[in-house]
Protein backbone atom coordinates (compact mmCIF):
# COMPACT_ATOMS: atom_id res chain seq x y z
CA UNK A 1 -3.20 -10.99 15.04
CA UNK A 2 -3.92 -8.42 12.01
CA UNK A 3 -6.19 -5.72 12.53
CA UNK A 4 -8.55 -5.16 9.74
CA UNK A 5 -10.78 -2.32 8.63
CA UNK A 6 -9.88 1.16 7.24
CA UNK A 7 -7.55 3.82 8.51
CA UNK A 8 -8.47 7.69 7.62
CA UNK A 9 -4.36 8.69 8.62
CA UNK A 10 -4.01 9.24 11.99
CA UNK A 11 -1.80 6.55 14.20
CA UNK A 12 -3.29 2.89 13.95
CA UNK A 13 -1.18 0.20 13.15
CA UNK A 14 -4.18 -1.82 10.35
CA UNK A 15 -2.00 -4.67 8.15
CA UNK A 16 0.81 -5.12 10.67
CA UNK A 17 1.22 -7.91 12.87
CA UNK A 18 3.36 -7.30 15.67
CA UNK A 19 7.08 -6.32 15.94
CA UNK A 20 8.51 -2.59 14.57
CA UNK A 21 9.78 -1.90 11.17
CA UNK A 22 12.39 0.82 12.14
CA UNK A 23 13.62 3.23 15.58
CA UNK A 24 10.52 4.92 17.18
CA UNK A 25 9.51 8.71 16.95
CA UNK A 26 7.00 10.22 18.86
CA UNK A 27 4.27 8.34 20.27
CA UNK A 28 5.95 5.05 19.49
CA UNK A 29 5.06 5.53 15.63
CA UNK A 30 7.80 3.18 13.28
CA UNK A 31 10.45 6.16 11.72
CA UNK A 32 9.39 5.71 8.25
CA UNK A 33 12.44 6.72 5.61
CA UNK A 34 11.80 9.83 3.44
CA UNK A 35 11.06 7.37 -0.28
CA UNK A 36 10.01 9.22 -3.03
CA UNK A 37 6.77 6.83 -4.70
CA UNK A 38 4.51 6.12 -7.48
CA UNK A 39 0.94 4.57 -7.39
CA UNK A 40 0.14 1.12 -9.15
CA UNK A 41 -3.70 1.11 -9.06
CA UNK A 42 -5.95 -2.19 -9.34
CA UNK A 43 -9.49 -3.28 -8.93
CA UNK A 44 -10.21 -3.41 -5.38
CA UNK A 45 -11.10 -7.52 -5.64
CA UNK A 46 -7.54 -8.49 -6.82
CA UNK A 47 -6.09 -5.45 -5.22
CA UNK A 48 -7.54 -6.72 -1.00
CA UNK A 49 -6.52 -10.04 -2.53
CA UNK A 50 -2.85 -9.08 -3.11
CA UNK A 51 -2.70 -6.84 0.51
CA UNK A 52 -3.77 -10.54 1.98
CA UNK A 53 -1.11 -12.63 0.03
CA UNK A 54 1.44 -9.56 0.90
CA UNK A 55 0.77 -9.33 4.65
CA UNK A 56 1.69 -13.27 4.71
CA UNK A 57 4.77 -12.29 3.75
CA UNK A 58 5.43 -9.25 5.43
CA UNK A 59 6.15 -7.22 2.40
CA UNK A 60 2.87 -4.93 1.97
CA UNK A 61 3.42 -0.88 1.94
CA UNK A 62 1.60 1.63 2.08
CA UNK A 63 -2.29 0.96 0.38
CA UNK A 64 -4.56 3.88 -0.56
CA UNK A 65 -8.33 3.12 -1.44
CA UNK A 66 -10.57 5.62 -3.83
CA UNK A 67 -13.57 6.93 -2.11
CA UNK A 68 -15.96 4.32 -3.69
CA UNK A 69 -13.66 1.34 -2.57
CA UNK A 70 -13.25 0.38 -6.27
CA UNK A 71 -9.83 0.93 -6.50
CA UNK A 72 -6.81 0.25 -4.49
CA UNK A 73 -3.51 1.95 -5.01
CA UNK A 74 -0.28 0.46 -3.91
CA UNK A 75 2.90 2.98 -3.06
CA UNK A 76 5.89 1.83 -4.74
CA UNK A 77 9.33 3.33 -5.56
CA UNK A 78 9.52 6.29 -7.40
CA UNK A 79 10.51 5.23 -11.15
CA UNK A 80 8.75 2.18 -11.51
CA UNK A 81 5.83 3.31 -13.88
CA UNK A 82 8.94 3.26 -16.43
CA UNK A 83 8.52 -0.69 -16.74
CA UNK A 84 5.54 -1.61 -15.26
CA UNK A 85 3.28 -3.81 -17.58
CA UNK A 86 0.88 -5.85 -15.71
CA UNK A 87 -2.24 -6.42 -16.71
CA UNK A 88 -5.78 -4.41 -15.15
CA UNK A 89 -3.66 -2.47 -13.17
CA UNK A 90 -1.86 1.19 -14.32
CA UNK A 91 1.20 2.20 -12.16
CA UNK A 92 1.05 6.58 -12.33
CA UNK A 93 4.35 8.23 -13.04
CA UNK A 94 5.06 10.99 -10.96
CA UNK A 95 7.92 12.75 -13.07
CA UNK A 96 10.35 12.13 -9.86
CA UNK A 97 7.98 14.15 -7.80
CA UNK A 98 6.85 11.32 -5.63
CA UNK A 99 4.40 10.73 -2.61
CA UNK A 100 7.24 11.52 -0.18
CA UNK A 101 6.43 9.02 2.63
CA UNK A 102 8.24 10.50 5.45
CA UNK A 103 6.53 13.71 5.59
CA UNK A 104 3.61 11.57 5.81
CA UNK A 105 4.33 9.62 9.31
CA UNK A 106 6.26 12.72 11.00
CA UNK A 107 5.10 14.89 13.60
CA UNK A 108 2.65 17.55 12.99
CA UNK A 109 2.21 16.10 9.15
CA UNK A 110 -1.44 15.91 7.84
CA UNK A 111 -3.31 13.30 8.84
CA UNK A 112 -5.29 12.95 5.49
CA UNK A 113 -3.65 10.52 2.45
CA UNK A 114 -1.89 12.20 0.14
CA UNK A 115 -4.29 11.84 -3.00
CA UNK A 116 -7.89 13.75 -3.19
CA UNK A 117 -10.45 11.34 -2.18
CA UNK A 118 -8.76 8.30 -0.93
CA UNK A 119 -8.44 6.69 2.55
CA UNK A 120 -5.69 4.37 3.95
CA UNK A 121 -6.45 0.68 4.00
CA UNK A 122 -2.76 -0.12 5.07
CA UNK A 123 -1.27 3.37 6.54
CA UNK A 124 2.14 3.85 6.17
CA UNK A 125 2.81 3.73 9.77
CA UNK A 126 1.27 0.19 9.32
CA UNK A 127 2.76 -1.04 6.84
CA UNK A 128 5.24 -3.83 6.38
CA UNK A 129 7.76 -1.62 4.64
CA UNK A 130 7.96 1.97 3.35
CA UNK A 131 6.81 0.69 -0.08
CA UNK A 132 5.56 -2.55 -1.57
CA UNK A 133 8.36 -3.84 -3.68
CA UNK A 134 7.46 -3.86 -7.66
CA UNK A 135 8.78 -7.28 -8.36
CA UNK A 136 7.09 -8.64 -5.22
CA UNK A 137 3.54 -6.66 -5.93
CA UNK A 138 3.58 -8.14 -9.67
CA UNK A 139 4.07 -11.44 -8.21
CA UNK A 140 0.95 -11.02 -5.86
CA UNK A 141 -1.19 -9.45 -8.37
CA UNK A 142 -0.49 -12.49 -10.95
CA UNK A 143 -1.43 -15.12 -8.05
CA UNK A 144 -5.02 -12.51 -6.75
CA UNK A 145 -5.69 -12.75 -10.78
CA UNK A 146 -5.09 -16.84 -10.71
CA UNK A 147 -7.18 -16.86 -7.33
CA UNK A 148 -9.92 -15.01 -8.28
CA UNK A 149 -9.88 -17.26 -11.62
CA UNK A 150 -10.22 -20.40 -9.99
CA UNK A 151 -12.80 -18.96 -7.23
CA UNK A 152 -15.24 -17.65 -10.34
CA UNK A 153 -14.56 -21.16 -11.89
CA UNK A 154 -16.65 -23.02 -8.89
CA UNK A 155 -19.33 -20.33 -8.42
């Protein structure tokens, strides 16, 4: 069953069904490998859309939400803002700095997201994999857009 609701950092498990992703550290938290990201950000309506249609198939990272829950930001490799080109979304280049996700999930490491004013909706100890796949998060943003289409058709 998924848990829902919103993680602040710390050690829940929200957007994973059971099983482990990786060898266990401390506490039983997943290892999560050191994987340099960037940010794809989207309206929060497609954005909880695409975290549904990507927990179905096991393939959701890490998701950040802006203060206001107006926003949702996706963690994906580091590099991809070089072709990214969907549509209502904006993927932020981090020069090859990154989000480096493994200092995130190790021992003693804040418990806080790593951007200013953001929460975890998916934490990266609860996520599916260390970061959503581009390919496979343009793919779930395209069919959100398409259900959220059809859904303001009938209203």
């Amino acid at each position: 069953m998924w848990e829902t609701g919103v993680s602040r950092g710390g050690k829940g498990s929200a957007g994973r069904a059971g099983g482990g992703r990786g060898p266990a550290v401390a506490a039983g938290t997943p290892a999560v490998p050191a994987q340099a990201c960037d940010l794809v950000t989207v309206p929060a309506r497609q954005g909880l859309e695409a975290v549904d249609i990507l927990r179905l198939r096991d393939g959701v990272g890490p998701v950040l939400h802006d203060g206001a829950c107006d926003t949702l930001g996706f963690l994906v490799p580091a590099g991809t803002a070089d072709g990214w080109d969907v549509p209502g979304s904006a993927c932020t280049q981090t020069s090859g700095r990154g989000i480096p996700l493994g200092a995130l999930c190790d021992e003693g490491a804040p418990e806080e997201p790593p951007v200013t004013g953001t929460g975890w909706l998916v934490p990266p100890e609860g996520a599916g994999a260390a970061a959503t796949d581009p390919a496979v998060l343009r793919e779930a943003l395209g069919e959100a857009a398409r259900t959220i289409e059809a859904v303001d058709r009938c209203q």
